[in-house]
C-alpha atoms as a PDB file:
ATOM      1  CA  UNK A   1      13.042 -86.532  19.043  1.00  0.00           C
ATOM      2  CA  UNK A   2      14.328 -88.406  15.893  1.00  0.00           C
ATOM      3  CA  UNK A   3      16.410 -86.779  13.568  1.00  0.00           C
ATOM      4  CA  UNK A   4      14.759 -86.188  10.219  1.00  0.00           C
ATOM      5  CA  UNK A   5      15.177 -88.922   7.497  1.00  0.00           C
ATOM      6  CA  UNK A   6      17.747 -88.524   4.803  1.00  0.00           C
ATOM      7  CA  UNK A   7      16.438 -89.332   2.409  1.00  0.00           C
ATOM      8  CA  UNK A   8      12.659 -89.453   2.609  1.00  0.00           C
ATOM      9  CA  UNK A   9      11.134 -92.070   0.244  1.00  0.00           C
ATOM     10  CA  UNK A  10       7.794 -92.116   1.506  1.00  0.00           C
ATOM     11  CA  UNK A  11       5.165 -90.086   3.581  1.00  0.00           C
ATOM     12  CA  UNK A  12       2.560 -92.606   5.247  1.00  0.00           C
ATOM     13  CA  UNK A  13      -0.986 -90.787   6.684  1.00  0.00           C
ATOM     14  CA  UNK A  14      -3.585 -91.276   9.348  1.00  0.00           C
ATOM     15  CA  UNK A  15      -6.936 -91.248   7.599  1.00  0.00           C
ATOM     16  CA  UNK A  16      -9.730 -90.222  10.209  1.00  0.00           C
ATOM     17  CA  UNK A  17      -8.536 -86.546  11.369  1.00  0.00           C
ATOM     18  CA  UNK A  18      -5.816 -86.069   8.950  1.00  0.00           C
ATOM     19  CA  UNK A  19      -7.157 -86.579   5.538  1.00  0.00           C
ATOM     20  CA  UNK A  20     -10.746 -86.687   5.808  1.00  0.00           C
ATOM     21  CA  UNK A  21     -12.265 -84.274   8.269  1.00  0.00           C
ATOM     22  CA  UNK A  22     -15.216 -87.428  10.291  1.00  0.00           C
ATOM     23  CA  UNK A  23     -15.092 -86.090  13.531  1.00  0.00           C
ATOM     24  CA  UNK A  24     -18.790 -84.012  13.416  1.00  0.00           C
ATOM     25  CA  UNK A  25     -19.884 -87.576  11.318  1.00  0.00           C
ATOM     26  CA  UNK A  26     -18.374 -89.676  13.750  1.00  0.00           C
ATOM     27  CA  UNK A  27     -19.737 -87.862  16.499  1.00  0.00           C
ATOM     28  CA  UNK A  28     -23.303 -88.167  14.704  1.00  0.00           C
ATOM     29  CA  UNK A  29     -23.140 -91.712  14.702  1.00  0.00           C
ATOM     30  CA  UNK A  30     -22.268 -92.239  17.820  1.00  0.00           C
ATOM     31  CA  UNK A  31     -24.744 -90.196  19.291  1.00  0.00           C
ATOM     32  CA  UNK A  32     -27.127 -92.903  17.307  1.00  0.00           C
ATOM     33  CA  UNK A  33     -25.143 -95.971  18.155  1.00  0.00           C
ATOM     34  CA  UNK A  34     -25.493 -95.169  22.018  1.00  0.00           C
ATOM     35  CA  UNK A  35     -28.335 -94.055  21.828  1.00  0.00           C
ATOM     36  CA  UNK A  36     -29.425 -97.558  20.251  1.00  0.00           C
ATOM     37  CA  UNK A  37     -28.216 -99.137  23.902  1.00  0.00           C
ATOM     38  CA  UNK A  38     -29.486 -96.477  25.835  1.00  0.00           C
ATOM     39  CA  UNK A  39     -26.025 -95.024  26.770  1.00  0.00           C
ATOM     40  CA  UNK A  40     -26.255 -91.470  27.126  1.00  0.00           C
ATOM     41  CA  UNK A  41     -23.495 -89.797  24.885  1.00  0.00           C
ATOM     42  CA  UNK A  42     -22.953 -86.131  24.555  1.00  0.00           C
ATOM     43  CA  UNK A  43     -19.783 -83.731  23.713  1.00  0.00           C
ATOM     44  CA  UNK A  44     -18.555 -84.270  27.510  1.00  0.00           C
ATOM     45  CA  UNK A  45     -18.458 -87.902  26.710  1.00  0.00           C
ATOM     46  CA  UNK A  46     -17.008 -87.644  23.244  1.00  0.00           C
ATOM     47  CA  UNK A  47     -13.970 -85.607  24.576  1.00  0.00           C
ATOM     48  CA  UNK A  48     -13.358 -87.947  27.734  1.00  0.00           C
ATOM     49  CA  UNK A  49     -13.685 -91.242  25.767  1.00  0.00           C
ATOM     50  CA  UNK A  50     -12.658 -90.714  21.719  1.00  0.00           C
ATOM     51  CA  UNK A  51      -9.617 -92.786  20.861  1.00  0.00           C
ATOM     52  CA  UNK A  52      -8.602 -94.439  17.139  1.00  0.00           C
ATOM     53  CA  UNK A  53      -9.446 -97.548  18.616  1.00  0.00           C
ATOM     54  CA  UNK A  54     -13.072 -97.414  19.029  1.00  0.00           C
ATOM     55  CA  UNK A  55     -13.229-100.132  21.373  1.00  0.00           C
ATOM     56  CA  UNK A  56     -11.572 -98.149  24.184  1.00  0.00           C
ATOM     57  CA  UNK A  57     -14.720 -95.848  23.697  1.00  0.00           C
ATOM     58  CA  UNK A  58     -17.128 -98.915  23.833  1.00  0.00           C
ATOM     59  CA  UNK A  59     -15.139-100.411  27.179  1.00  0.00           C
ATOM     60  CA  UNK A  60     -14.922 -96.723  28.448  1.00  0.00           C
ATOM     61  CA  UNK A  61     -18.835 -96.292  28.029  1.00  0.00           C
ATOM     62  CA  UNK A  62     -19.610 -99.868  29.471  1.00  0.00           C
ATOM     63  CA  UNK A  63     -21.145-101.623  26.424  1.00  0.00           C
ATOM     64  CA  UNK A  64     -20.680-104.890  27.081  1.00  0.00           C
ATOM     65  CA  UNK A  65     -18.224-107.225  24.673  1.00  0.00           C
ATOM     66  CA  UNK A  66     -20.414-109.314  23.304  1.00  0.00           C
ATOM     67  CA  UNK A  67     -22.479-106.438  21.488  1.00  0.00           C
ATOM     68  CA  UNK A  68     -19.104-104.786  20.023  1.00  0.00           C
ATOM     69  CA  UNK A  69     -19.693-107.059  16.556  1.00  0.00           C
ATOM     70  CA  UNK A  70     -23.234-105.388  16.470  1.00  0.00           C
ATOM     71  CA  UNK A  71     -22.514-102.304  17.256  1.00  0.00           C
ATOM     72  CA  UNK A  72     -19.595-102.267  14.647  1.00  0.00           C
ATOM     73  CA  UNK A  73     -22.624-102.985  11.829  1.00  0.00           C
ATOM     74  CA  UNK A  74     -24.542-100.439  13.071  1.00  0.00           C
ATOM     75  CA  UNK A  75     -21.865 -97.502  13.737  1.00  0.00           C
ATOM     76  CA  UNK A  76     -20.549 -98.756  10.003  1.00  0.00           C
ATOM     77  CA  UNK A  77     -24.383 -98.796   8.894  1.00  0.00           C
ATOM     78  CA  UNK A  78     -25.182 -95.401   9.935  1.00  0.00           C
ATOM     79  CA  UNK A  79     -21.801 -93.600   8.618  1.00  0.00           C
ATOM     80  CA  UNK A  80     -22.623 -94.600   5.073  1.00  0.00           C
ATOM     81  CA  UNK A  81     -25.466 -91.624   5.264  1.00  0.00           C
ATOM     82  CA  UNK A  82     -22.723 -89.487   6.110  1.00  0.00           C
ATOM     83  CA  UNK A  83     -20.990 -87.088   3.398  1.00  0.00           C
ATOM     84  CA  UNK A  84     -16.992 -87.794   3.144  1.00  0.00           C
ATOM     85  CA  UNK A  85     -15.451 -84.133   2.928  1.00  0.00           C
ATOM     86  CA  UNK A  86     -11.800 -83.666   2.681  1.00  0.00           C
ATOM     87  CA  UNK A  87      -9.858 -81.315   5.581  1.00  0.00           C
ATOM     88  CA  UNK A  88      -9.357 -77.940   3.345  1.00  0.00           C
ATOM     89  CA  UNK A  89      -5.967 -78.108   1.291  1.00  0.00           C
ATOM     90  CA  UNK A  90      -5.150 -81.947   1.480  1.00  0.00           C
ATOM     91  CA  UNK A  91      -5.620 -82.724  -2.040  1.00  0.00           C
ATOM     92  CA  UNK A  92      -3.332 -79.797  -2.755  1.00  0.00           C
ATOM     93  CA  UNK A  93      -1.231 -81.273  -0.187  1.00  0.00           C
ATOM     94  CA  UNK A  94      -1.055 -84.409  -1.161  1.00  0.00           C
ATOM     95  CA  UNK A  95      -0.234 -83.427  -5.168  1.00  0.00           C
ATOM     96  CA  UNK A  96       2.729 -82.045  -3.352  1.00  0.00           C
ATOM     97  CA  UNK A  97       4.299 -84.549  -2.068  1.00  0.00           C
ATOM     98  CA  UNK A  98       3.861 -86.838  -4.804  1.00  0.00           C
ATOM     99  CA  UNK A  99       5.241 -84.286  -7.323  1.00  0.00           C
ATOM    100  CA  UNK A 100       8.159 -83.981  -4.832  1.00  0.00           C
ATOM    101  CA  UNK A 101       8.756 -88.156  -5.935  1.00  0.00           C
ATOM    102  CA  UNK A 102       7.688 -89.446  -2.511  1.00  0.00           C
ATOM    103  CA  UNK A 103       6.164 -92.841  -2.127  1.00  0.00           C
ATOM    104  CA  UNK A 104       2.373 -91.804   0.021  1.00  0.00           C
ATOM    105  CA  UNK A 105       0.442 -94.532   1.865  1.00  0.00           C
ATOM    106  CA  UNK A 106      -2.479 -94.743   4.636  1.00  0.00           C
ATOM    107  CA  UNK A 107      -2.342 -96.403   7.561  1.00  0.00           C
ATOM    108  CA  UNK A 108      -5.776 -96.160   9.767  1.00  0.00           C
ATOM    109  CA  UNK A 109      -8.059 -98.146  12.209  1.00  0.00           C
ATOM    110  CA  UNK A 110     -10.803 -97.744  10.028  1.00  0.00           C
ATOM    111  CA  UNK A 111     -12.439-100.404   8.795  1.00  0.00           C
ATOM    112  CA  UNK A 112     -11.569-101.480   4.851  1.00  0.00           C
ATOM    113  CA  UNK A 113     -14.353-101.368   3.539  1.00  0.00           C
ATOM    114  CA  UNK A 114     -15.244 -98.111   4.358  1.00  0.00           C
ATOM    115  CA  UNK A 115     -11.762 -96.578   3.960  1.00  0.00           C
ATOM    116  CA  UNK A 116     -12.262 -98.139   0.091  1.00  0.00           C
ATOM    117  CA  UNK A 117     -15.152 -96.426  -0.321  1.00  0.00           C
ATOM    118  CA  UNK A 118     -14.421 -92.853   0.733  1.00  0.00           C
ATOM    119  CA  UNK A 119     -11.029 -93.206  -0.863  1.00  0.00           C
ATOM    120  CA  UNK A 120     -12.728 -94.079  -4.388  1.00  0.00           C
ATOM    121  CA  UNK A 121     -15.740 -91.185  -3.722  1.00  0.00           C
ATOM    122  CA  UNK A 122     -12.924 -88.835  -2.979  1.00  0.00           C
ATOM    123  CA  UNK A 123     -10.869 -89.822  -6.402  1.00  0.00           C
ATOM    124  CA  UNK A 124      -7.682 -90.732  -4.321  1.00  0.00           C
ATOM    125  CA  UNK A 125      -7.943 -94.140  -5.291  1.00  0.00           C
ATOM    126  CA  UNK A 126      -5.066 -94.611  -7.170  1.00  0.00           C
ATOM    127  CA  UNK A 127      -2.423 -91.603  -4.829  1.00  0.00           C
ATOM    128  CA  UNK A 128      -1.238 -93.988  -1.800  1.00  0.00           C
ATOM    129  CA  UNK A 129       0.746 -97.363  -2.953  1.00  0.00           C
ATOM    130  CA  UNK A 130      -0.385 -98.856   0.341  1.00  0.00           C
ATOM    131  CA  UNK A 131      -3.909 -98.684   2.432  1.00  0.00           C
ATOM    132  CA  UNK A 132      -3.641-100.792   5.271  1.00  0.00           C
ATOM    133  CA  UNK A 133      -6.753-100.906   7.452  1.00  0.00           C
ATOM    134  CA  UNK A 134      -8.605-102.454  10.951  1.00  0.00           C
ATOM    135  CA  UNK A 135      -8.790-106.124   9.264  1.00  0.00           C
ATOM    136  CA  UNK A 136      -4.848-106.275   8.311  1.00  0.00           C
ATOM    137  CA  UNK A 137      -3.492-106.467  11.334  1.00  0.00           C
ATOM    138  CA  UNK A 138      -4.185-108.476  14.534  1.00  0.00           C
ATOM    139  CA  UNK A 139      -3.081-105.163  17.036  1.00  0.00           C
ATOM    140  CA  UNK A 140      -4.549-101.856  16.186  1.00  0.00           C
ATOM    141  CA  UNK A 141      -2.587 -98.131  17.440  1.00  0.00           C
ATOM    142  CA  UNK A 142      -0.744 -97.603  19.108  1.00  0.00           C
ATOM    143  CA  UNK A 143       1.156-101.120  18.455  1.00  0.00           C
ATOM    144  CA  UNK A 144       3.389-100.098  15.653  1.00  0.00           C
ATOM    145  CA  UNK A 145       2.351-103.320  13.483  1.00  0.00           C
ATOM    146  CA  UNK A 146      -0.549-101.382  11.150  1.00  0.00           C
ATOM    147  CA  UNK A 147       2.791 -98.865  10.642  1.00  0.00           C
ATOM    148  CA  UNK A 148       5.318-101.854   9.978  1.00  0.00           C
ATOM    149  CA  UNK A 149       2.977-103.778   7.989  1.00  0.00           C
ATOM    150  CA  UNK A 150       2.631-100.267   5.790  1.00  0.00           C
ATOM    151  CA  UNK A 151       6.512 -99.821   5.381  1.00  0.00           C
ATOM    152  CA  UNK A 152       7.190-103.391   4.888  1.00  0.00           C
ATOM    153  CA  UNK A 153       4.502-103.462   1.957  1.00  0.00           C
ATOM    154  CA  UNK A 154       6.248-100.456   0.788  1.00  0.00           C
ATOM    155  CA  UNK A 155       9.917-101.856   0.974  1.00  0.00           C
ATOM    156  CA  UNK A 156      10.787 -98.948   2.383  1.00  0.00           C
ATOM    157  CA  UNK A 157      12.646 -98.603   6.082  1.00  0.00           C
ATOM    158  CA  UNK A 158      11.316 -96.669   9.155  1.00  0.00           C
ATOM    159  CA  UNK A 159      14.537 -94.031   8.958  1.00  0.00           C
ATOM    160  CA  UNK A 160      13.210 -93.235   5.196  1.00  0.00           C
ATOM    161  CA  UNK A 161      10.058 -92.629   6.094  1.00  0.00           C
ATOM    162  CA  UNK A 162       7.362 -90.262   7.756  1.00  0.00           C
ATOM    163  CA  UNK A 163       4.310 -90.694   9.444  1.00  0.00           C
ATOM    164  CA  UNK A 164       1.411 -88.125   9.668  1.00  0.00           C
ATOM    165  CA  UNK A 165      -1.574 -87.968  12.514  1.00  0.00           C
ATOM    166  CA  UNK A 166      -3.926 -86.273  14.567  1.00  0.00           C
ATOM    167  CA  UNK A 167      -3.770 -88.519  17.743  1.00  0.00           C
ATOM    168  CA  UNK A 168      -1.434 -89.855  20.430  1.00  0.00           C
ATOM    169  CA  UNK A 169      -1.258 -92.825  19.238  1.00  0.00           C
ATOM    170  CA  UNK A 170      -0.661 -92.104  15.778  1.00  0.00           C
ATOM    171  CA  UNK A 171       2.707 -90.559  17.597  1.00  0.00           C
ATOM    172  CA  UNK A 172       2.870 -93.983  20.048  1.00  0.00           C
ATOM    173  CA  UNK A 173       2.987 -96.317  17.144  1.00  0.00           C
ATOM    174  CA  UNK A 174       5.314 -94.051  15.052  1.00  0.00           C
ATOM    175  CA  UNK A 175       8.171 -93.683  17.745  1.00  0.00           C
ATOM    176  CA  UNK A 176       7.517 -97.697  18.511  1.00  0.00           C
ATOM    177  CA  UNK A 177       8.293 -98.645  14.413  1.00  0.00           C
ATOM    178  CA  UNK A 178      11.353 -96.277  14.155  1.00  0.00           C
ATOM    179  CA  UNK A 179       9.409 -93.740  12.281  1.00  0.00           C
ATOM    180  CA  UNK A 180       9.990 -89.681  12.266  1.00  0.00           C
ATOM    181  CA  UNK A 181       6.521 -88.495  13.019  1.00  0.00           C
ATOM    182  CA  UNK A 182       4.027 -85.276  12.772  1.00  0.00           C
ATOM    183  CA  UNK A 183       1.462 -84.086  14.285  1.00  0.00           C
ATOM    184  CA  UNK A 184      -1.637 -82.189  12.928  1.00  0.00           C
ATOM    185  CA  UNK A 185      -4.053 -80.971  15.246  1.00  0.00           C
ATOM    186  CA  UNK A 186      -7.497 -82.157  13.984  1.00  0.00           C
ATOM    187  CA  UNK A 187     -11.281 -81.866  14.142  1.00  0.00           C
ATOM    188  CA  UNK A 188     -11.278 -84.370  16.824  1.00  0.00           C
ATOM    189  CA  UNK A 189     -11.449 -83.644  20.509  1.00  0.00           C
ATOM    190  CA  UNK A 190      -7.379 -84.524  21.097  1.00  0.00           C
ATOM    191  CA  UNK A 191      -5.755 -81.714  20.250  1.00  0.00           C
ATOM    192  CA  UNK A 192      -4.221 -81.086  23.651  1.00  0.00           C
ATOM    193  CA  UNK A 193      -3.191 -84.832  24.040  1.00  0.00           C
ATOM    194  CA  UNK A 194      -1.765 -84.558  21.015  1.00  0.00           C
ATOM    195  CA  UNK A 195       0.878 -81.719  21.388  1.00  0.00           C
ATOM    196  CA  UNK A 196       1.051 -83.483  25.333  1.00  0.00           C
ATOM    197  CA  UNK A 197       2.532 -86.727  23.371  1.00  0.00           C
ATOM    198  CA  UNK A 198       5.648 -84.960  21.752  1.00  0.00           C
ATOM    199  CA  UNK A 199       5.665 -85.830  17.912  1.00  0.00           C
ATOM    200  CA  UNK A 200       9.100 -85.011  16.244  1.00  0.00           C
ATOM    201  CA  UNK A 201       7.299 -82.032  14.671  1.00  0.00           C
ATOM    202  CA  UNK A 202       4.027 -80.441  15.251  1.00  0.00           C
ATOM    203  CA  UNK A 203       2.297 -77.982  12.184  1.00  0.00           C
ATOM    204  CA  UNK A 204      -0.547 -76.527  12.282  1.00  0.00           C
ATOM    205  CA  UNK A 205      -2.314 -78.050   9.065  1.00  0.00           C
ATOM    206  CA  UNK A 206      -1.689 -80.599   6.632  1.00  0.00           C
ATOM    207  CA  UNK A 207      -0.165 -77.956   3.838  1.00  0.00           C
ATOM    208  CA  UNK A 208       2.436 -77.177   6.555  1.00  0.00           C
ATOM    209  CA  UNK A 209       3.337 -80.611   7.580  1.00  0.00           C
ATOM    210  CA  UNK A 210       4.058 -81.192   3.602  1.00  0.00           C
ATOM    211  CA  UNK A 211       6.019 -78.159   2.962  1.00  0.00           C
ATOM    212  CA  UNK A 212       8.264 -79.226   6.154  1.00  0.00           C
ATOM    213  CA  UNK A 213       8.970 -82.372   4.852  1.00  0.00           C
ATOM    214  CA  UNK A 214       9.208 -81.273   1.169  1.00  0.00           C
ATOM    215  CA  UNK A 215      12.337 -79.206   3.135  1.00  0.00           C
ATOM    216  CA  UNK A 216      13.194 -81.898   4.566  1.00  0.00           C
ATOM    217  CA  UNK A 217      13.256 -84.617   1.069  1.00  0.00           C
ATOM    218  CA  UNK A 218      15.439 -81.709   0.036  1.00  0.00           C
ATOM    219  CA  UNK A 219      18.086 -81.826   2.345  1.00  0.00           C
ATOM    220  CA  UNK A 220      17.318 -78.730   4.523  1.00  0.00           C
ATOM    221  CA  UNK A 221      15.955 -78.248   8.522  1.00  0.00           C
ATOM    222  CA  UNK A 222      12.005 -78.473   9.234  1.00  0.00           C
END
């Protein structure tokens, strides 16, 4: 485990999981995007094949390549119907941090657009000084580019900085770029793998995570 940064200048955050509670939507529109190819997709399936990186899912369920494009429009097409609801206390959370003086950004698979869009209907438009998203980088999590393209935007160093997700490979591509990491068990079905993947610190929510590293901008132990 990495020692915690002294100082922290900025607190970077998964999206999907960690922010914005998807997983019920995402699970919704799946069930309608398989369905759509005549995949059969249930809970069992959701739990054995959900990664960050949707296309694992696709390869895992045996959709073949050359309908990933289209099924991208359509999975995109039917999570606009969806409502964008906040996991309970992050915009408290958040406030926090950026009281505290920290620099916040986002650093997600999901796709820009839609990231844009739930950012602006949630009124967090103007919080994170970076958003980087699916089309800004050529290699998704858990390649630590998406992270090091954050930081760099930033001008801030991995060992001043702190990364927060829900998923093993939030915690691959953190350790890869240098960066202290924690982990938040989410609404989606990888809590286990999670904890399995050894982030520097695990918390129980997203208020807890903050108030550790609040501690920690302030010199003490999380």
């Amino acid at each position: 485990m990495r020692t915690p940064p002294r100082p922290l200048r900025a607190v970077l955050f998964d999206w999907d999981g960690t922010i914005v509670d998807s997983a019920e939507a995402s699970f919704r529109c799946y069930v309608r995007l398989f369905e759509s190819y005549r995949i059969p997709f249930d809970r069992d399936r959701f739990q054995s094949t959900y990664s960050p990186d949707w296309y694992r899912t696709y390869a895992a369920l045996g959709l073949p390549k050359e309908c990933w494009d289209e099924a991208d429009e359509r999975w995109l097409g039917f999570y606009a119907g969806e409502e964008n609801v906040m996991l309970g206390g992050a915009r408290e959370a958040l406030g926090r941090l950026q009281r505290a003086g920290m620099t916040l950004g986002i650093v997600t698979s999901g796709s820009r657009p839609r990231v844009a869009r739930e950012l602006e209907g949630l009124g967090l438009r103007g919080l994170f000084g970076v958003v980087v998203s699916a089309e800004d980088v050529e290699k998704r999590k858990p390649d630590p580019e998406p992270l090091v393209r954050g930081l760099e935007r930033l001008g801030v160093p991995a060992a001043e900085a702190a990364y927060v997700g829900d998923s093993p490979e939030d915690v691959q591509m953190a350790r890869a770029a240098g960066v202290y990491v924690v982990g938040v068990p989410g609404p989606f079905p990888n809590r286990e793998e999670l904890k399995a993947s050894a982030p520097d610190l695990v918390c129980d929510s997203l208020a807890s995570a903050v108030a550790a590293l609040v501690v920690i901008e302030q010199g003490g132990t999380a």
